[in-house]
N, C-alpha and C. Protein backbone atom coordinates (compact mmCIF):
# COMPACT_ATOMS: atom_id res chain seq x y z
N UNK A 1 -16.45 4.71 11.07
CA UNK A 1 -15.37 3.74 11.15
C UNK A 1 -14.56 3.80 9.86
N UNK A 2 -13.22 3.77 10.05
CA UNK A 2 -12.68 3.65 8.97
C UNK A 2 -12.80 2.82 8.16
N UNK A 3 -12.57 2.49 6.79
CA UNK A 3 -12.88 1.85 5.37
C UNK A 3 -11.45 0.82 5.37
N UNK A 4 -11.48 -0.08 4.87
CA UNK A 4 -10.20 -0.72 4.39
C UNK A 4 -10.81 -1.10 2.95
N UNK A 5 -9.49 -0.94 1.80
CA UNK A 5 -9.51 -0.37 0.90
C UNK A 5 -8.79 -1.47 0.08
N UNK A 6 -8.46 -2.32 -1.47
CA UNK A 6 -8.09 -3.31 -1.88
C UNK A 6 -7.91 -2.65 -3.37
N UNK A 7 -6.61 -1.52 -3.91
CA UNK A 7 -6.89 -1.28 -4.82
C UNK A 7 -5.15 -1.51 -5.36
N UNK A 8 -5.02 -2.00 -6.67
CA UNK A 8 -4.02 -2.22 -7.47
C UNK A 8 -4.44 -1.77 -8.88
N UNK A 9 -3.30 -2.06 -10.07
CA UNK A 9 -3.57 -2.13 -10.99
C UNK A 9 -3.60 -3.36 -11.98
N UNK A 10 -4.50 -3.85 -12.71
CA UNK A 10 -4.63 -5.19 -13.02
C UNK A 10 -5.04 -5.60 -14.55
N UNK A 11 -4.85 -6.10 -14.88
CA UNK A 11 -4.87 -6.58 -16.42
C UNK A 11 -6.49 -6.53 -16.54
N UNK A 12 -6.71 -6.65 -17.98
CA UNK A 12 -8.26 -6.89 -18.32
C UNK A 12 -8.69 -8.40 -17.63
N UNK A 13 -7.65 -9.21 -17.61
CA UNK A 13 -8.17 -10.69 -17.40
C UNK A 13 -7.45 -11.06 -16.17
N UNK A 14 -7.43 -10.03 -15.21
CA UNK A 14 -7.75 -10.18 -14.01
C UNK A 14 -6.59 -10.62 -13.11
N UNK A 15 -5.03 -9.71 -13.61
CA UNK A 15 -3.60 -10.03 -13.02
C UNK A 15 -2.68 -8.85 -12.56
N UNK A 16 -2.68 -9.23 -11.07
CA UNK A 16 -1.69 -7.56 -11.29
C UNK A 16 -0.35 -7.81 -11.52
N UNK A 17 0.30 -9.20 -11.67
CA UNK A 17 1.35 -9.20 -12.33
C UNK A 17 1.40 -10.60 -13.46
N UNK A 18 1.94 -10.70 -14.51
CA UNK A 18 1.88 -11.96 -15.50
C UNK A 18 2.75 -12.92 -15.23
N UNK A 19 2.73 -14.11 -15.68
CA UNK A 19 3.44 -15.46 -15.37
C UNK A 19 4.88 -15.33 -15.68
N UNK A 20 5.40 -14.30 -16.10
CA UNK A 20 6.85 -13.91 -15.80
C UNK A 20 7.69 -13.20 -14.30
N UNK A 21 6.36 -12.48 -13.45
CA UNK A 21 6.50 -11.98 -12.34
C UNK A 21 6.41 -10.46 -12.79
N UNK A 22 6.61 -10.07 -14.11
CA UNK A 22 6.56 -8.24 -14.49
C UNK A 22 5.43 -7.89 -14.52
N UNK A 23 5.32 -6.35 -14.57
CA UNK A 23 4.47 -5.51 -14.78
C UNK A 23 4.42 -4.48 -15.47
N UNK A 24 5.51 -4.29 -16.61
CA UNK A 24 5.90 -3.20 -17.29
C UNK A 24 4.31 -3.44 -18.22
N UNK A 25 3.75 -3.79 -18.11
CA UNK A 25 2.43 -3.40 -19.14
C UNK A 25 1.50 -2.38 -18.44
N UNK A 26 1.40 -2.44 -17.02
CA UNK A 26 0.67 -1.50 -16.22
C UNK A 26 1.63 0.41 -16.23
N UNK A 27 2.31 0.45 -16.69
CA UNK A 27 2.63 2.07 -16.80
C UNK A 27 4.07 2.30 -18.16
N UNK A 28 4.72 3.40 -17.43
CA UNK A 28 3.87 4.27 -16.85
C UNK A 28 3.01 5.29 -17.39
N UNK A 29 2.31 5.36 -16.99
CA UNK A 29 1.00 6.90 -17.04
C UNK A 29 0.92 7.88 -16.09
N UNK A 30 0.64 9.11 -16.71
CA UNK A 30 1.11 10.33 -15.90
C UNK A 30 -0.29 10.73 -15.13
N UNK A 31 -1.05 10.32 -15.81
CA UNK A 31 -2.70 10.27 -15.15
C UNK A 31 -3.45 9.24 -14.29
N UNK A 32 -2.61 7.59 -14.68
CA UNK A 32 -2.99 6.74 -13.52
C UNK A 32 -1.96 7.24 -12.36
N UNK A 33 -1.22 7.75 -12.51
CA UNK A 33 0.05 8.03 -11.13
C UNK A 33 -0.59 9.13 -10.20
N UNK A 34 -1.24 9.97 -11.47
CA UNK A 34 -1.93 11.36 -10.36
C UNK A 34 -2.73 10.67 -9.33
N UNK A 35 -3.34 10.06 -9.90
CA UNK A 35 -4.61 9.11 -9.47
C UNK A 35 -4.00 8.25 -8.54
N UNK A 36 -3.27 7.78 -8.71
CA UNK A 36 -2.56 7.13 -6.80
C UNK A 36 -2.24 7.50 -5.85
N UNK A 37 -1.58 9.20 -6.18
CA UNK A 37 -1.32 10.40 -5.32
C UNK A 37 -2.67 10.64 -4.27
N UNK A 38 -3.36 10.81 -5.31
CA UNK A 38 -5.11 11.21 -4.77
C UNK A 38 -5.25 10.16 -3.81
N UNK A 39 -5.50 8.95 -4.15
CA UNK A 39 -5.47 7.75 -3.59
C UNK A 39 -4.97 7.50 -1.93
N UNK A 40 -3.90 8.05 -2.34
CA UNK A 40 -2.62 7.35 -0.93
C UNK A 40 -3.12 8.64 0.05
N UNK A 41 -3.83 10.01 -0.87
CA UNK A 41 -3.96 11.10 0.51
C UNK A 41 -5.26 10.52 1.35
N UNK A 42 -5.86 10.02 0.96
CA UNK A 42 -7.13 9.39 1.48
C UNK A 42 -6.84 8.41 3.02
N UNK A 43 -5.64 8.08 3.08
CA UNK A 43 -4.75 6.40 3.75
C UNK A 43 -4.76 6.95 4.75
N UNK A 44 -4.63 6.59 5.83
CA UNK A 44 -4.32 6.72 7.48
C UNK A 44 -3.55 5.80 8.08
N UNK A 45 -3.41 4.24 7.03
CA UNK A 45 -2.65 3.31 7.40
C UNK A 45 -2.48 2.78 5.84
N UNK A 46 -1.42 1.72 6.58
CA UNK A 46 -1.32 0.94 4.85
C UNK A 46 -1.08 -0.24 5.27
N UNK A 47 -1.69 -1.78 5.13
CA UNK A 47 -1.36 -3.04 5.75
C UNK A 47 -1.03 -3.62 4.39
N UNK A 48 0.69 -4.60 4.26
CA UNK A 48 0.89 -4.94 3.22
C UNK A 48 1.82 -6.09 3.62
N UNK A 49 2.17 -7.15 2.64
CA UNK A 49 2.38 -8.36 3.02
C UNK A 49 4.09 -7.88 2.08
N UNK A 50 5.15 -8.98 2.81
CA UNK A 50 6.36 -8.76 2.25
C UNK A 50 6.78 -8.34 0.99
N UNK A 51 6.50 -9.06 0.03
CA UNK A 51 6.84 -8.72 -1.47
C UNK A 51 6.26 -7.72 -1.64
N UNK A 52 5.12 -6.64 -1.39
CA UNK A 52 4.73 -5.44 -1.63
C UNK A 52 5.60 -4.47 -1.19
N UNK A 53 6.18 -4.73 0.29
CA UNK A 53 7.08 -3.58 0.99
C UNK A 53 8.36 -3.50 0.38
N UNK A 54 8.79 -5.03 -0.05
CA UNK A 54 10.36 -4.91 -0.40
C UNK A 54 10.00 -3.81 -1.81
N UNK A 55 9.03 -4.38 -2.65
CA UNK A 55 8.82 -3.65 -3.88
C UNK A 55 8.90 -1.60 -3.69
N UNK A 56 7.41 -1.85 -2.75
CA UNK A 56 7.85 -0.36 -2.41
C UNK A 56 9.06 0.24 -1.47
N UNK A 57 10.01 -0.56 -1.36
CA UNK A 57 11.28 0.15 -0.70
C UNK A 57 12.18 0.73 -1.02
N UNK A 58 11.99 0.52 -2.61
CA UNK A 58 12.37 1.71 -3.62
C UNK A 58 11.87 3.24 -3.64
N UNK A 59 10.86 3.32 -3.00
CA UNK A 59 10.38 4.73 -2.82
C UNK A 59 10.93 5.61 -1.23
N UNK A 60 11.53 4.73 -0.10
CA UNK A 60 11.90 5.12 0.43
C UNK A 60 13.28 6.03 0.74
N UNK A 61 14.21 5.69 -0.57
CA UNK A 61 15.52 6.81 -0.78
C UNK A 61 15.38 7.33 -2.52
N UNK A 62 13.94 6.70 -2.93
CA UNK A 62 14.26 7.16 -4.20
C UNK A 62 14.58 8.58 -4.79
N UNK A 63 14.16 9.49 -4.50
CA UNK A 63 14.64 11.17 -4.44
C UNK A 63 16.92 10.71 -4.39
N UNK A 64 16.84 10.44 -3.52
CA UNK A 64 18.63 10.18 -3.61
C UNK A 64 19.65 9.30 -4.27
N UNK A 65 18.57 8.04 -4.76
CA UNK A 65 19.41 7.64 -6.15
C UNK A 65 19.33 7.75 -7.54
N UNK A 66 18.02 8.65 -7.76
CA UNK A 66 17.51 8.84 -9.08
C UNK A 66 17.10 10.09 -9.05
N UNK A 67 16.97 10.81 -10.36
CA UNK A 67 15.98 12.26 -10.49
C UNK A 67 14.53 12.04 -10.66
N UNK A 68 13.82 12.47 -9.78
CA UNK A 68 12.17 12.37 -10.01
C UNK A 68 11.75 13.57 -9.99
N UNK A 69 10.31 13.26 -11.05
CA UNK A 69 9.71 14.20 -11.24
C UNK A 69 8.68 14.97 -10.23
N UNK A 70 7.90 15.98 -10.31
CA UNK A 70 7.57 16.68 -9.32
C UNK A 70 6.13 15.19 -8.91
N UNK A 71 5.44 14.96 -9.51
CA UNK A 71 5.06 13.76 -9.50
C UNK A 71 5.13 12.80 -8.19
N UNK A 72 6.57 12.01 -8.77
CA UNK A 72 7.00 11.18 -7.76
C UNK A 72 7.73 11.65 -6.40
N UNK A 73 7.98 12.89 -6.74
CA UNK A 73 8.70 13.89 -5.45
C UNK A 73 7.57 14.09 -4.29
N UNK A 74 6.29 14.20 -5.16
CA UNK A 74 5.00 14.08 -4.11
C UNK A 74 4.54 12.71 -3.47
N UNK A 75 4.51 11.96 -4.29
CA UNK A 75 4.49 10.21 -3.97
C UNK A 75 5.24 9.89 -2.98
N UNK A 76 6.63 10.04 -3.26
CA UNK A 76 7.75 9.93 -2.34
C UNK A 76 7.70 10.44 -0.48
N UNK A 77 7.46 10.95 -0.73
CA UNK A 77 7.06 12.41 0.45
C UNK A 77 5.64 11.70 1.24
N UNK A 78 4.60 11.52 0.27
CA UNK A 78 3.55 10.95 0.92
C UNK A 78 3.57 9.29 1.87
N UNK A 79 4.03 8.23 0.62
CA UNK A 79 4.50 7.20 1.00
C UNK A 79 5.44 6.96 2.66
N UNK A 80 5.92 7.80 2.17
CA UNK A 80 6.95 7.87 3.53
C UNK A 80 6.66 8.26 4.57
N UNK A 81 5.81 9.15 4.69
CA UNK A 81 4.75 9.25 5.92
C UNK A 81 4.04 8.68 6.48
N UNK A 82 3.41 7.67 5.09
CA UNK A 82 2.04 6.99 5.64
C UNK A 82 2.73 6.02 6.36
N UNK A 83 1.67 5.69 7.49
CA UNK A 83 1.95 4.51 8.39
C UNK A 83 1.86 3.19 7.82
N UNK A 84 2.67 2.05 8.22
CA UNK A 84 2.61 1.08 7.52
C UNK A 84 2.92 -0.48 8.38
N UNK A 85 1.74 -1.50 8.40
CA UNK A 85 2.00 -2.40 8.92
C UNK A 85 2.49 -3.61 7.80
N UNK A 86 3.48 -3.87 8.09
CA UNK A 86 4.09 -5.42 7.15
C UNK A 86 3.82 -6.58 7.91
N UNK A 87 2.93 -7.64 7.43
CA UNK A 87 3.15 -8.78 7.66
C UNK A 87 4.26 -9.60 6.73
N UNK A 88 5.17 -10.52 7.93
CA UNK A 88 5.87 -10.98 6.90
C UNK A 88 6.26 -12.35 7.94
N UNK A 89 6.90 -13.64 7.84
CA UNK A 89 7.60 -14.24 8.80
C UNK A 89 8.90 -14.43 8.19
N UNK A 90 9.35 -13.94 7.53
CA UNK A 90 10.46 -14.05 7.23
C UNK A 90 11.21 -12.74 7.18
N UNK A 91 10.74 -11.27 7.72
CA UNK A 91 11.24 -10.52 7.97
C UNK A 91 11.75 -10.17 9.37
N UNK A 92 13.04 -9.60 9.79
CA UNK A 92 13.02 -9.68 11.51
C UNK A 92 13.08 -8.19 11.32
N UNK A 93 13.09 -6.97 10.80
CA UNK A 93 13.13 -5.73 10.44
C UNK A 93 12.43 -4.80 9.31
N UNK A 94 11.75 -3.77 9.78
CA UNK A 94 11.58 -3.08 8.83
C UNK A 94 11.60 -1.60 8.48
N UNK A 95 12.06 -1.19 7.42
CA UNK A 95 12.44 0.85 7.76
C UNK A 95 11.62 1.36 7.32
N UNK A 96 11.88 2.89 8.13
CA UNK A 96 10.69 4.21 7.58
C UNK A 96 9.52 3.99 8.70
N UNK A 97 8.77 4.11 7.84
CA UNK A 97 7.51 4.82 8.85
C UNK A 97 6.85 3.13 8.96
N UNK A 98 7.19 2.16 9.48
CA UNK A 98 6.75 0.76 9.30
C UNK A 98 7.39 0.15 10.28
N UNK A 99 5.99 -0.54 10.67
CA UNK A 99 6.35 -1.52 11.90
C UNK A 99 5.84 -3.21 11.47
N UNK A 100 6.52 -4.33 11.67
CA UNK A 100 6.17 -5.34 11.50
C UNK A 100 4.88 -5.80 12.96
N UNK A 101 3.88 -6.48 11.63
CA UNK A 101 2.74 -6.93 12.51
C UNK A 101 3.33 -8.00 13.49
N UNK A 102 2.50 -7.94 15.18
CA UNK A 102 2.22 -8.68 15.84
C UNK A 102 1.14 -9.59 16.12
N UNK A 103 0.15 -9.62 15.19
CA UNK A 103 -0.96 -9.97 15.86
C UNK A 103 -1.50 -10.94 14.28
N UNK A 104 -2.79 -11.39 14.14
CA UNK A 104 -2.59 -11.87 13.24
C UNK A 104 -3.89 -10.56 12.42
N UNK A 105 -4.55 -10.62 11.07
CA UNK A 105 -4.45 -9.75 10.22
C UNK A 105 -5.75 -9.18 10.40
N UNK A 106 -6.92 -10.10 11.22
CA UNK A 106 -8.01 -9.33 11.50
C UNK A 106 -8.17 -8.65 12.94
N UNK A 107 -7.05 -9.15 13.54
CA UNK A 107 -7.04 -8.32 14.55
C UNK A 107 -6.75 -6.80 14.50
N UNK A 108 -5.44 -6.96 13.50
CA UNK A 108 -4.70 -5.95 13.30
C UNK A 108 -5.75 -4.88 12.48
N UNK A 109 -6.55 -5.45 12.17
CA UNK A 109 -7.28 -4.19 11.10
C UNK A 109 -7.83 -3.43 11.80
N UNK A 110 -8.85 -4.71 12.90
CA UNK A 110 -9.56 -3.73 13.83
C UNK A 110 -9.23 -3.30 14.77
N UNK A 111 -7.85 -3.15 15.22
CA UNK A 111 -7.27 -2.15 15.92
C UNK A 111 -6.99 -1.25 15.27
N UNK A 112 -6.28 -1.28 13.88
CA UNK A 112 -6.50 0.32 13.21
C UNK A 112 -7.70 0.78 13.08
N UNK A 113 -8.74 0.17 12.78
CA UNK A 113 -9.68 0.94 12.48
C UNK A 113 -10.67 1.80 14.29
N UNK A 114 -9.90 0.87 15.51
CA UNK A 114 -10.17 1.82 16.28
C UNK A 114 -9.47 2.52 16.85
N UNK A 115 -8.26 3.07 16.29
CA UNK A 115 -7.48 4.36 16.84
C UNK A 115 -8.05 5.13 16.12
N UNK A 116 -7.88 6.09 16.91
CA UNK A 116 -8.07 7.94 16.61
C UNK A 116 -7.63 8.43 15.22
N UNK A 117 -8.10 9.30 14.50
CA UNK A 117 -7.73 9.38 13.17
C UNK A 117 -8.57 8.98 12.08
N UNK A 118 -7.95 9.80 10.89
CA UNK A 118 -8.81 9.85 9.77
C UNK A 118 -8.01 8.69 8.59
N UNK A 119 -8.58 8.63 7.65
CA UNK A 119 -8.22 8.08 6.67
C UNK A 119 -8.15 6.75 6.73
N UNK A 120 -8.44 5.88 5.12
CA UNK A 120 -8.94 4.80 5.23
C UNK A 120 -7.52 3.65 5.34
N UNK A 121 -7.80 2.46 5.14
CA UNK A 121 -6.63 1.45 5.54
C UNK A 121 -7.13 0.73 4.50
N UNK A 122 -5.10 0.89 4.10
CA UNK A 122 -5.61 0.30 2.42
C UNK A 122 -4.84 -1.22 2.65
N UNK A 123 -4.86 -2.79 2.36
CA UNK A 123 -4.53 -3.57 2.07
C UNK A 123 -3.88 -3.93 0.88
N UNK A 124 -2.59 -4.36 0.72
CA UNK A 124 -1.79 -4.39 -0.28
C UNK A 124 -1.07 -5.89 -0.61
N UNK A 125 -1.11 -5.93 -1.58
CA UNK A 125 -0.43 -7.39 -1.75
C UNK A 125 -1.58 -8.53 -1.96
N UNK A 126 -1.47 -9.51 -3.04
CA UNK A 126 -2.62 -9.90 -3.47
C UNK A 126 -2.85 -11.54 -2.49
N UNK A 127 -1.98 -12.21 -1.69
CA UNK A 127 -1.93 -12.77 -0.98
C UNK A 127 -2.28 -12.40 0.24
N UNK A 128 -2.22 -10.88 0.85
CA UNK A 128 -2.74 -10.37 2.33
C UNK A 128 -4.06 -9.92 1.73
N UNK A 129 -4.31 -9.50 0.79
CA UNK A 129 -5.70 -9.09 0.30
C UNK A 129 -6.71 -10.64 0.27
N UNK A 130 -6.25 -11.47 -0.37
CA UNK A 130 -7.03 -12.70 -0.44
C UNK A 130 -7.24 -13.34 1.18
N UNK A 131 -6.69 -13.07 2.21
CA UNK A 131 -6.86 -13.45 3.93
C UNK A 131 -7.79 -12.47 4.06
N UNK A 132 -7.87 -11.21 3.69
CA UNK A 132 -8.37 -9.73 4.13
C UNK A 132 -9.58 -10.48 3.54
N UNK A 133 -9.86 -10.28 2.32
CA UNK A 133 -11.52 -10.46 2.08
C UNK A 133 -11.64 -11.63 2.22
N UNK A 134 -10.86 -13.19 2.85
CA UNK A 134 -11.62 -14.57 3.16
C UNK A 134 -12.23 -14.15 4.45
N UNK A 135 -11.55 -13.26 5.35
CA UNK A 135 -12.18 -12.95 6.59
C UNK A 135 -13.31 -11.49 6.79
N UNK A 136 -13.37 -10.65 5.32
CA UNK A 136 -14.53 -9.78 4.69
C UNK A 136 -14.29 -8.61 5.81
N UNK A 137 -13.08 -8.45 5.73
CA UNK A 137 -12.44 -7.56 6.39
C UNK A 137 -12.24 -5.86 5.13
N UNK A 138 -12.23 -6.61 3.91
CA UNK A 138 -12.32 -5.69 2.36
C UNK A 138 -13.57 -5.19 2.11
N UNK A 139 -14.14 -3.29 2.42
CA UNK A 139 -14.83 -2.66 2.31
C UNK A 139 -14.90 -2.52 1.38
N UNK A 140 -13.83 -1.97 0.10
CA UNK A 140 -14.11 -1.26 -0.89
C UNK A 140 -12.82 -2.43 -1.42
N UNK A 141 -12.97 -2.72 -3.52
CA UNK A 141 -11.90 -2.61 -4.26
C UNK A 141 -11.75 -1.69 -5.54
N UNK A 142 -10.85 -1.38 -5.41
CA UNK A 142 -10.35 -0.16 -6.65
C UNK A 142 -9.49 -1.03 -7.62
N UNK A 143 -9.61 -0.97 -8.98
CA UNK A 143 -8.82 -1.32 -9.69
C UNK A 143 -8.86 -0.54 -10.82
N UNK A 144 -7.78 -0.49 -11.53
CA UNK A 144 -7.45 0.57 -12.54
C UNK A 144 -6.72 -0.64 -13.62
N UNK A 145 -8.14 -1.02 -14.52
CA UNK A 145 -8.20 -2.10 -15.73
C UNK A 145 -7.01 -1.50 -16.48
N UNK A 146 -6.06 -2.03 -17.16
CA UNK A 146 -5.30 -1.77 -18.17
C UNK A 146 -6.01 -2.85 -19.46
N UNK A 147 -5.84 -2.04 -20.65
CA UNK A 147 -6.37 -2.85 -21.71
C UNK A 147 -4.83 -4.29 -22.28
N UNK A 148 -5.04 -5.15 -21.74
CA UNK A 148 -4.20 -6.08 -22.03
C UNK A 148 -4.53 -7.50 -21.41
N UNK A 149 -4.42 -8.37 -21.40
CA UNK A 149 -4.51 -9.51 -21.18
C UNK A 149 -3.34 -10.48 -21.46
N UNK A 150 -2.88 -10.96 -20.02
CA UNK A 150 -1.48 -11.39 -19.61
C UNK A 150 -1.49 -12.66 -20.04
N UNK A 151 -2.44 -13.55 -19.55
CA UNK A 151 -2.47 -14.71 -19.64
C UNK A 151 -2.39 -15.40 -18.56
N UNK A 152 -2.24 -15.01 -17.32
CA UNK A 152 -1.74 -15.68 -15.94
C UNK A 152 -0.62 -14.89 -15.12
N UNK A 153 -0.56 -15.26 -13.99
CA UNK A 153 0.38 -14.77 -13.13
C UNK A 153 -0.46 -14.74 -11.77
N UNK A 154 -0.31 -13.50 -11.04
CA UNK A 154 -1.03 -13.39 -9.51
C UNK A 154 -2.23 -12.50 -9.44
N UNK A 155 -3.28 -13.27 -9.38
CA UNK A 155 -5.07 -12.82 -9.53
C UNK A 155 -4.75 -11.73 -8.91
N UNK A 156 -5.69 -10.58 -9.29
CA UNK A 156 -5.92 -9.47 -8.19
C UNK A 156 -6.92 -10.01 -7.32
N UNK A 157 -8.26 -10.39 -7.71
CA UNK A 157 -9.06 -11.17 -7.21
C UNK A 157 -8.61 -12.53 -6.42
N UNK A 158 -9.37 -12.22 -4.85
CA UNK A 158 -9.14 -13.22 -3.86
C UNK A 158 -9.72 -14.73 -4.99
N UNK A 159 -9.13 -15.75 -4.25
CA UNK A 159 -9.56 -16.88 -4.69
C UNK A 159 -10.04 -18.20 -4.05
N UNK A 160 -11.59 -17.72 -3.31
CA UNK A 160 -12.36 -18.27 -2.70
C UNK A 160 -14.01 -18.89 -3.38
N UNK A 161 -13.89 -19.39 -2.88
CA UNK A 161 -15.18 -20.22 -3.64
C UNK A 161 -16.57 -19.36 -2.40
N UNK A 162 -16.39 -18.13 -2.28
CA UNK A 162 -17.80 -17.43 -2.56
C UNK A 162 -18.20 -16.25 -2.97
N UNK A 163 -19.32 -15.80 -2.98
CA UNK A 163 -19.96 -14.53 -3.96
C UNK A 163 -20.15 -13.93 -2.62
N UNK A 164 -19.39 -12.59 -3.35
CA UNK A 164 -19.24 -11.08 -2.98
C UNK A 164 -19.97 -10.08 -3.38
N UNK A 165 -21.22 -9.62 -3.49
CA UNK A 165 -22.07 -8.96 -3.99
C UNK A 165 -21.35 -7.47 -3.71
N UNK A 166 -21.39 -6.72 -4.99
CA UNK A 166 -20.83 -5.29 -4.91
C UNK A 166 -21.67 -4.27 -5.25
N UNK A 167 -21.46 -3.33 -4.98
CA UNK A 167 -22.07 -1.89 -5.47
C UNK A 167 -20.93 -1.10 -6.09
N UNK A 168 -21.20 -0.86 -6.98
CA UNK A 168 -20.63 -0.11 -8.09
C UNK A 168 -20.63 1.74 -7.28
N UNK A 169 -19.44 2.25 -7.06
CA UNK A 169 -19.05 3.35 -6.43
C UNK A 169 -18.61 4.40 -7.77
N UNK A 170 -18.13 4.31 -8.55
CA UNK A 170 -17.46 5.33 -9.07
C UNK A 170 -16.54 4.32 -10.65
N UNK A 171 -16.81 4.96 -11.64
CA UNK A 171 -15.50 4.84 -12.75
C UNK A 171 -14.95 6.14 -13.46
N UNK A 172 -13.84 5.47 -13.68
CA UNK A 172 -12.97 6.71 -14.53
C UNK A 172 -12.01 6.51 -15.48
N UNK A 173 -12.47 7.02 -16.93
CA UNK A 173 -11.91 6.51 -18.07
C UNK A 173 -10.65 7.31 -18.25
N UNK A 174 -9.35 6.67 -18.15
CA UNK A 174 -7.68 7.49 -18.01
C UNK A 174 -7.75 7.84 -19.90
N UNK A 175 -7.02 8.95 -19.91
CA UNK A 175 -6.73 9.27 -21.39
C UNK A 175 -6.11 7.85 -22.15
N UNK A 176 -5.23 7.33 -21.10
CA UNK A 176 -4.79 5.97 -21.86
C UNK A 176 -5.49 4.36 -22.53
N UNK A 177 -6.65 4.98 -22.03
CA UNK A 177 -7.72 3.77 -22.21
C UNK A 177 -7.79 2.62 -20.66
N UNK A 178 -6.85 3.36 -19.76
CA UNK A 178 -7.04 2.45 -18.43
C UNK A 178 -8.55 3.18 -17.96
N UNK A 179 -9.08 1.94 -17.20
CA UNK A 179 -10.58 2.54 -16.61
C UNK A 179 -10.12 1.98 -15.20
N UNK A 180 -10.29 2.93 -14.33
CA UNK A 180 -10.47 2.46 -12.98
C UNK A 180 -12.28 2.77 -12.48
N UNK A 181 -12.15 1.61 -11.75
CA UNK A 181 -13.40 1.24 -11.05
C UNK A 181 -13.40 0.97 -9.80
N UNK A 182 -14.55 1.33 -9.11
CA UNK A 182 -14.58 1.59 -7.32
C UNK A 182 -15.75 0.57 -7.40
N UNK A 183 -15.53 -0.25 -6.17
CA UNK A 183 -16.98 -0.87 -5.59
C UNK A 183 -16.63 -0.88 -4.18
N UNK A 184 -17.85 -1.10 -3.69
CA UNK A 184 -18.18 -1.17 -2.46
C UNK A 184 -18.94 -2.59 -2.18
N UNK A 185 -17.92 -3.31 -1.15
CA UNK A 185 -18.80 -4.56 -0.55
C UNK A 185 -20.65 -4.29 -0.04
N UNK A 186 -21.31 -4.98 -0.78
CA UNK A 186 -22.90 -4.98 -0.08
C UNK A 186 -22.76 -5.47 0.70
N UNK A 187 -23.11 -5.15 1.78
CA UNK A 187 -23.35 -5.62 3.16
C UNK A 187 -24.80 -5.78 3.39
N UNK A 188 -24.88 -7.11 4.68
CA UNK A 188 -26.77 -7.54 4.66
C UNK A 188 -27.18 -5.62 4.99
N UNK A 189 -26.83 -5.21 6.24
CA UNK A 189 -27.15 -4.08 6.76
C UNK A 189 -27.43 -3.18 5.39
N UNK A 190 -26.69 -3.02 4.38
CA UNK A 190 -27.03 -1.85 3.11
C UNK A 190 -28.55 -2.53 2.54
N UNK A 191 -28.98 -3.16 2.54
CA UNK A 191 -29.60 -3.70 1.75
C UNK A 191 -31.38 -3.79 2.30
N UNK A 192 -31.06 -3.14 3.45
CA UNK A 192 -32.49 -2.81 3.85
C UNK A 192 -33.15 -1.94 4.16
């Protein structure tokens, strides 16, 4: 069965964006970016809540209003392929390879996760991620620590009053001093 997947980039103290709404402290890096490339080839779907899509809708003509590097020429190219469900209620449209959800968000998962096809389904947006793991619908989270501490803004971490027991999957120390880290939800079933 496919994986659904909860990975951003996030401050040491636990923000993927600060109480100004920016993020210029998270890049850029030429080695966390490879590392998203890698990332996004893994995807088979992508479920993401409004403010994530408008954000990434810059990648959908970016090749035609800016010069990018071979890099983002690959990003670009990939992104735009991958399939993509937006929840939003305040959207009546959406472009590219993206269809606005009908259904509500755990339905929708487990209908992706039973069509045909490879690759995992990544959840995006720290408000559709916090519904995703209240309903423990979030297999795996990836985060790629930046050494800084914001002070506030929008948790990467859902914000529910219970314990999520993890298994530690994988880390990787970026030349820049970013560490990304993989876990995997324990499930009762792993545990026996």
């Amino acid at each position: 069965m496919r994986s659904v997947t909860y990975s951003m980039n996030v401050s040491l103290d636990g923000y993927i964006v600060g109480p100004d709404g920016g993020f210029d402290w998270s890049g850029p890096d030429p080695e966390v970016f490879r590392s998203w490339i890698d990332e996004i080839r893994e995807l088979g779907a992508y479920v993401l809540g409004r403010k994530l899509y408008e954000t990434m809708l810059y990648w959908e003509t970016a090749e035609e209003e800016t010069p990018l590097d071979e890099d983002q020429l690959e990003w670009a190219a990939l992104w735009k392929a991958l399939p993509k469900v937006v929840f939003s209620k305040s959207l009546s449209a959406v472009e590219g390879n993206a269809r606005l959800a009908s259904g509500d968000l755990a339905a929708e998962i487990e209908r992706l996760r039973a069509e045909p096809g490879e690759g995992n389904i990544a959840v995006g947006g720290a408000e559709l991620a916090a519904q995703a793991a209240a309903a423990d619908l979030i297999d795996e989270y990836r985060a790629r620590i930046y050494p800084v501490m914001v002070g506030g803004g929008i948790s990467f971490f859902p914000q529910e009053e219970r314990q999520v027991d993890l298994e530690l999957v994988g880390t990787r120390t970026f030349n820049s001093k970013v560490l990304g880290v993989r876990y995997r939800v324990a499930r009762p079933s792993d545990r026996t």
